[in-house]
Protein backbone atom coordinates (compact mmCIF):
# COMPACT_ATOMS: atom_id res chain seq x y z
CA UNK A 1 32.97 79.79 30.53
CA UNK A 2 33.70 76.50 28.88
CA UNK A 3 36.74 74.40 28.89
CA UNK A 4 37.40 72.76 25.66
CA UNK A 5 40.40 70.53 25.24
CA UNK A 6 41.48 70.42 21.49
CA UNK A 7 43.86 67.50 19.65
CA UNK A 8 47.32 68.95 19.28
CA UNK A 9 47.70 69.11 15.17
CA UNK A 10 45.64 69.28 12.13
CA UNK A 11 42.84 67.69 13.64
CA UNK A 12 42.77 70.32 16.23
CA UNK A 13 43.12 72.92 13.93
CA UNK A 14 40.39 72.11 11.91
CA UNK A 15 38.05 71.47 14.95
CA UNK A 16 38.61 74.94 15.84
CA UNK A 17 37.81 76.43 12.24
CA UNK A 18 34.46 74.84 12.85
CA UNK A 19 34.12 76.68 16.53
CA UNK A 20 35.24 79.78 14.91
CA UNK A 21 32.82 79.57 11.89
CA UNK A 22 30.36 78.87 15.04
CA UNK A 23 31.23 81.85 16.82
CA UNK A 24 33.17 80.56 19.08
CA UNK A 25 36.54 80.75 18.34
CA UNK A 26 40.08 82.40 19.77
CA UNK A 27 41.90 83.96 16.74
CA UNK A 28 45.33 83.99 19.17
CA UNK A 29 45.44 80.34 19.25
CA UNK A 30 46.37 80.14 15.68
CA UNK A 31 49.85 82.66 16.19
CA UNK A 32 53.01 80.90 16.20
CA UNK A 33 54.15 80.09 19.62
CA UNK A 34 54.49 77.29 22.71
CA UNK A 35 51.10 79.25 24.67
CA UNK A 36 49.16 76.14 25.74
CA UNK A 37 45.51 77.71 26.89
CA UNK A 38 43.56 80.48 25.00
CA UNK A 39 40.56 82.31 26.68
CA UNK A 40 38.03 84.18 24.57
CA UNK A 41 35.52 85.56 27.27
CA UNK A 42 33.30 87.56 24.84
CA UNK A 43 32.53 83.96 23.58
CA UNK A 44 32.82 82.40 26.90
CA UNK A 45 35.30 79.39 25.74
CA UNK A 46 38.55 79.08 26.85
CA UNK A 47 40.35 76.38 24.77
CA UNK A 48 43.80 74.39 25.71
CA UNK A 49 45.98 71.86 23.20
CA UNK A 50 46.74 68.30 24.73
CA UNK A 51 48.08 65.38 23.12
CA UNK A 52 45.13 63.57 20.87
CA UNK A 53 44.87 60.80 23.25
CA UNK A 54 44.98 62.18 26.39
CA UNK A 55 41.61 64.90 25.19
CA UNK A 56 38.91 62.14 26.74
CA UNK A 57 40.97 61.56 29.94
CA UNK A 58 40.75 65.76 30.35
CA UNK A 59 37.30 66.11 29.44
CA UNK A 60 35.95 62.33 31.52
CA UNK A 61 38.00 63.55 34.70
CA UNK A 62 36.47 67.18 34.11
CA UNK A 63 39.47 69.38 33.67
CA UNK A 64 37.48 70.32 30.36
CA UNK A 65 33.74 70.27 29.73
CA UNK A 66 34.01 69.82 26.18
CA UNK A 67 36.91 68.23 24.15
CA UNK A 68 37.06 67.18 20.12
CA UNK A 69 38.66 63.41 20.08
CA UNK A 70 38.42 60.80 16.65
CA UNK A 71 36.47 57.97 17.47
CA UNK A 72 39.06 55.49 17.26
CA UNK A 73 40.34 57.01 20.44
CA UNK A 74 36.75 57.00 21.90
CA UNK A 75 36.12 52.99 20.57
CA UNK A 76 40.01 51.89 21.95
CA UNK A 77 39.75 53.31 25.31
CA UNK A 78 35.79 54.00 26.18
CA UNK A 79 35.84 56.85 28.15
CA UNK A 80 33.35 57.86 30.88
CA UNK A 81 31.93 60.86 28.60
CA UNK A 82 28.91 61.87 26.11
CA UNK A 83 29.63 61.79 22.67
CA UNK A 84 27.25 65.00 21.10
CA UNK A 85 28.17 65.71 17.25
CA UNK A 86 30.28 64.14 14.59
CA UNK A 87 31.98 66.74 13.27
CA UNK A 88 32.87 65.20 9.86
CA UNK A 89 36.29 66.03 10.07
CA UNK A 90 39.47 63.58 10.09
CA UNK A 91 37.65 61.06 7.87
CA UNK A 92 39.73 57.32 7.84
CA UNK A 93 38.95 54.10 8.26
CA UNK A 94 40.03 51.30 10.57
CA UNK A 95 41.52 48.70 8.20
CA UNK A 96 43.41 45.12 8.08
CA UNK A 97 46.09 45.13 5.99
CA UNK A 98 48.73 42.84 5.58
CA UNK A 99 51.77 42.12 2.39
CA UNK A 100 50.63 41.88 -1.13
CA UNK A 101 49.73 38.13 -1.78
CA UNK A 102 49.06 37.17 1.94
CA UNK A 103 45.85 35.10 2.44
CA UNK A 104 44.56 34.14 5.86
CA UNK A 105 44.61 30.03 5.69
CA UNK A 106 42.81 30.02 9.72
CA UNK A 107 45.02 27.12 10.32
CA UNK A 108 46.62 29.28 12.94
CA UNK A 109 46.64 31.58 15.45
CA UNK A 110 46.52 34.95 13.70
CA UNK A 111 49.46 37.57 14.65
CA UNK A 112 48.21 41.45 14.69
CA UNK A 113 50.43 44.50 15.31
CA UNK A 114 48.42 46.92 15.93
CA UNK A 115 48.05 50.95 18.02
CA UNK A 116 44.80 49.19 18.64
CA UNK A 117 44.28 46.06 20.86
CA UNK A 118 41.13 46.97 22.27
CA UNK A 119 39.36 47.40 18.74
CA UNK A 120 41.45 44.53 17.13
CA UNK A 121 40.54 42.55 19.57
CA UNK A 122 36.69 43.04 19.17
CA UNK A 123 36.88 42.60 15.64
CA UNK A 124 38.60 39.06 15.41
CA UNK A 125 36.13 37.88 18.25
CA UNK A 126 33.31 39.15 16.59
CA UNK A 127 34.55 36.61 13.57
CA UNK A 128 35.37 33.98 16.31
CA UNK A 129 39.26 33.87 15.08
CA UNK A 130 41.92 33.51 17.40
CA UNK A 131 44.61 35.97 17.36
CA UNK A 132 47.75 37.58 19.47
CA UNK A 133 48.22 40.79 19.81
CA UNK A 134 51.44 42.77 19.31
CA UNK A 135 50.88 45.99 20.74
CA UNK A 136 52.84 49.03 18.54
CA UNK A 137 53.16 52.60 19.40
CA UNK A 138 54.36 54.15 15.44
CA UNK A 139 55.70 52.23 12.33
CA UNK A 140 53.08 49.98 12.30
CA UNK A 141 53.68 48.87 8.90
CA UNK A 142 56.81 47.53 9.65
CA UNK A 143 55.80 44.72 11.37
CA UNK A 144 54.61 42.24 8.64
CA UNK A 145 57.51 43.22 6.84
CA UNK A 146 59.81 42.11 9.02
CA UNK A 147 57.93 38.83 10.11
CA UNK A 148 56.95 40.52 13.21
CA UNK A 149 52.81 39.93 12.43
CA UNK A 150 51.23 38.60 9.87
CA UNK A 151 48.77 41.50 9.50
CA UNK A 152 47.74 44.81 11.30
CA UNK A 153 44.97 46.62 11.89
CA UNK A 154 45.64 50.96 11.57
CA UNK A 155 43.75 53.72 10.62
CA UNK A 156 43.91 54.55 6.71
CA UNK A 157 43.45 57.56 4.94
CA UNK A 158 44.72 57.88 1.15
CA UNK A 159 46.14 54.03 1.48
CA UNK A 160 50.10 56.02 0.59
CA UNK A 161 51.95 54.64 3.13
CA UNK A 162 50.14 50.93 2.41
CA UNK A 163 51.27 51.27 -1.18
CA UNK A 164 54.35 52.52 -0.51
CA UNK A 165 55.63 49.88 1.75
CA UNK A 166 53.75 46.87 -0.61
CA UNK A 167 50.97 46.29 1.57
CA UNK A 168 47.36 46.02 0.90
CA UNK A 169 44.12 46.99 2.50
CA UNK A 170 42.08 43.45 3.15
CA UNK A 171 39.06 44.86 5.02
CA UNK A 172 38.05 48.38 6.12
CA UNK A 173 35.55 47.69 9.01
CA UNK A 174 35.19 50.94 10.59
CA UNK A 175 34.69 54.35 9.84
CA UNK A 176 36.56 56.98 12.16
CA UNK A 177 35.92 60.92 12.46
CA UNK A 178 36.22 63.21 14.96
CA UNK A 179 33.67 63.52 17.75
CA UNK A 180 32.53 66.87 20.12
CA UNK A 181 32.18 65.15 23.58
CA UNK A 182 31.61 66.01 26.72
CA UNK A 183 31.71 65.77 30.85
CA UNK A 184 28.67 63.91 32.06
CA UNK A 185 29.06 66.22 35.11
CA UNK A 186 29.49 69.44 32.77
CA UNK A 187 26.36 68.37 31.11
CA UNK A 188 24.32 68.78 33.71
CA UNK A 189 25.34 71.97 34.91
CA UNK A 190 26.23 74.18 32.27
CA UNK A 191 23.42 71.96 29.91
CA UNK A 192 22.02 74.98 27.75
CA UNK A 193 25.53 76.68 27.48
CA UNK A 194 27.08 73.05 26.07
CA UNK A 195 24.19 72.51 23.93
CA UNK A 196 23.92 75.92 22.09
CA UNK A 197 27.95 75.44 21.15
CA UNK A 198 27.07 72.02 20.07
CA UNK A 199 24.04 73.65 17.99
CA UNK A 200 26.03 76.36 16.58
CA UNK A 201 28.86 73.58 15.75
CA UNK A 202 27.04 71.22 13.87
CA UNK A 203 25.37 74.12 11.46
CA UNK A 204 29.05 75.01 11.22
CA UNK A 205 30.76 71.80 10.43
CA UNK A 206 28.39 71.61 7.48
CA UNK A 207 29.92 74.68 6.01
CA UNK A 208 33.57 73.85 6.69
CA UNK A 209 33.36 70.12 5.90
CA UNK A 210 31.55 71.37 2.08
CA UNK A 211 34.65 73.77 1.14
């Protein structure tokens, strides 16, 4: 049997169309309801929801042996795990954005709101340019708006909520999807199990990420 922690949402949804279309799927986790952990043992996977963030800490601390988690999430936190198979699924980018107009003089330090300190941070050192940090959990955009930051650095998807809210995307330096990862420890005892799902998964993500 393996443990596979899956992204509360859309993003958790969709990883599990790819498991089904791979065989290994639970058609009673998709019924309306508050059931937490599903258990197909014909297909030897027993799957549970958890909050988006907290899927690495599950599957690095072995509670789950596999777990589906965007690699924004992998990049901010760097969790103790392997990282098998981009699923092409949850496609964004990691973006600076800041108010329409705005140009970065460097004559200062540079003020960031961000979800994302660790990966901000990398970025503006990797360009040498001094910046603080304001660390935001939701309304991200907000921040510039109301002086808070000058800029922020979020993940971006259709740019809507930019445009709506009259900011602009300055730089898109990353590109985020979701990633099939897994317990080192799981790996190497329940190797040819792990590796035939991840086999099956990736001919099925090509299917499902084509529609």
């Amino acid at each position: 049997m393996l443990d596979i922690a899956l992204p509360k949402g859309r993003l958790g949804e969709r990883a599990h169309a790819i498991l089904a279309a791979a065989g290994r799927g639970c058609p009673e986790i998709l019924e309306p309801g508050r059931r937490l952990v599903f258990e197909n043992a014909a297909a030897g996977v027993r799957f549970f929801w958890v909050k988006p963030s907290d899927v690495p800490i599950y599957v690095e601390r072995g509670a789950a042996d596999l777990g589906i988690a965007g690699k924004d999430i992998l990049l901010e936190h760097s969790p103790d795990v392997y990282e098998l198979l981009d699923l092409g699924i949850g496609r964004c980018s990691m973006c600076v954005a800041a108010p329409k107009g705005f140009r970065d003089s460097g004559e200062r330090t540079l003020r960031v709101a961000t979800k994302f300190p660790n990966i901000a941070r990398r970025h503006y050192a990797g360009r040498g340019r001094p910046i603080d940090i304001i660390k935001l959990n939701g309304s991200i955009e907000l921040a510039p708006l109301l002086g808070l930051s000058d800029v922020i650095v979020d993940l971006v998807e259709t740019g809507s909520t930019l445009r709506e809210n009259d900011l602009q995307v300055l730089e898109r330096f990353l590109g985020i999807s979701a990633r099939l990862i897994a317990n080192k420890a799981s790996c190497k005892f329940k190797y040819r199990d792990i590796m035939a799902l991840a086999g099956d998964a990736a001919g099925a993500a090509e299917g499902v990420c084509a529609k």
